[in-house]
Protein backbone atom coordinates (compact mmCIF):
# COMPACT_ATOMS: atom_id res chain seq x y z
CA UNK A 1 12.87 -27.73 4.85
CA UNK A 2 15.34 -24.67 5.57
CA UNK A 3 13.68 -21.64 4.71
CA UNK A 4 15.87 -18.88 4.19
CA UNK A 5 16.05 -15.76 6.26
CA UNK A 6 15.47 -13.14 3.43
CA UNK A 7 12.25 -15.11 2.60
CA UNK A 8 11.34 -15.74 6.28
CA UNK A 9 11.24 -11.72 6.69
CA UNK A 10 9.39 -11.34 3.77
CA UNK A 11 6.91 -13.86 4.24
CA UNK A 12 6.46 -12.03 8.16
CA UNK A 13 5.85 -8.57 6.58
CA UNK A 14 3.50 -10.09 4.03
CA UNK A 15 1.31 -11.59 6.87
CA UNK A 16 1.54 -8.19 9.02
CA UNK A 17 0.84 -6.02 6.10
CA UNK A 18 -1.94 -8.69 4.95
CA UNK A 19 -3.53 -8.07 9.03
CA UNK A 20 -3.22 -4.66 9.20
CA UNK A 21 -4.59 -3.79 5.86
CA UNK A 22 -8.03 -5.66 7.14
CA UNK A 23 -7.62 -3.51 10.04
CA UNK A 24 -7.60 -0.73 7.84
CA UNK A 25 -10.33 -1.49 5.31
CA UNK A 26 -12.56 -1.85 8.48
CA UNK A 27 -11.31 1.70 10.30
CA UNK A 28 -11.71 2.97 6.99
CA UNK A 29 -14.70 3.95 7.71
CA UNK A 30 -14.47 7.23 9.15
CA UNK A 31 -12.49 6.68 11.80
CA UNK A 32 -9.30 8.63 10.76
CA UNK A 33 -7.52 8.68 14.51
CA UNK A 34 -7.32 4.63 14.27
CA UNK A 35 -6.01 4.81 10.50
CA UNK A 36 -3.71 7.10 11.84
CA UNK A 37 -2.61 5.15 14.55
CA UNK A 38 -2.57 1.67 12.13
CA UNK A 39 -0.42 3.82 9.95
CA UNK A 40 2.19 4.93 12.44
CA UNK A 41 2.33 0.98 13.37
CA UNK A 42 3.00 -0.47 10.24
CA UNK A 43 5.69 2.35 9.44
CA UNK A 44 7.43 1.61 12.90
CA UNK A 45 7.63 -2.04 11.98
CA UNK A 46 9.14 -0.80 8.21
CA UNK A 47 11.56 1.17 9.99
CA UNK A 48 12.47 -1.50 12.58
CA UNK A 49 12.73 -4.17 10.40
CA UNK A 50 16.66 -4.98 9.91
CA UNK A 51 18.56 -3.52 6.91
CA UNK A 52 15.18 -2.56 5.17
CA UNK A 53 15.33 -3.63 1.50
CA UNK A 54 14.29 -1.21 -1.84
CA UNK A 55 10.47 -2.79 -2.13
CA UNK A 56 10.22 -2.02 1.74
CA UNK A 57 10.90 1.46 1.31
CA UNK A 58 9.78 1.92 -2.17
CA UNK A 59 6.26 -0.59 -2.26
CA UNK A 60 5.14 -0.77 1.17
CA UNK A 61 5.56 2.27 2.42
CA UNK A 62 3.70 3.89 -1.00
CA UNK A 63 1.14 1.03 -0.15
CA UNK A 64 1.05 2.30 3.28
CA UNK A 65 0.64 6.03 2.78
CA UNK A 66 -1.92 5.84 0.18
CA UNK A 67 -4.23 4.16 2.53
């Protein structure tokens, strides 16, 4: 099965945002530097990802920030 390349991306930022928000529930704890620093990460990866679509910047990032 061919899966296409729109869904292959999304499927690849579901995963990372689905790893780093574990990360984050667990640093959540006080530890504001490394929330910080989780933070920055999954924003870089937003911002790298190729021609980033509406829910990236709209969704995600909101998700992102309100962490």
């Amino acid at each position: 099965m061919i899966i296409p390349l729109q869904l292959r991306r999304q499927l690849r930022l579901k995963q990372f945002l689905e790893a780093h928000s574990l990360k984050l529930e667990i640093l959540r704890s006080g530890l504001d530097e490394c929330i910080r620093l989780e933070k920055s990460l999954i924003l870089r990866y937003l911002i790298m990802s190729t021609r980033p679509r509406r829910i990236h910047n709209g969704f995600y990032l909101q998700f992102v920030l309100s962490t």
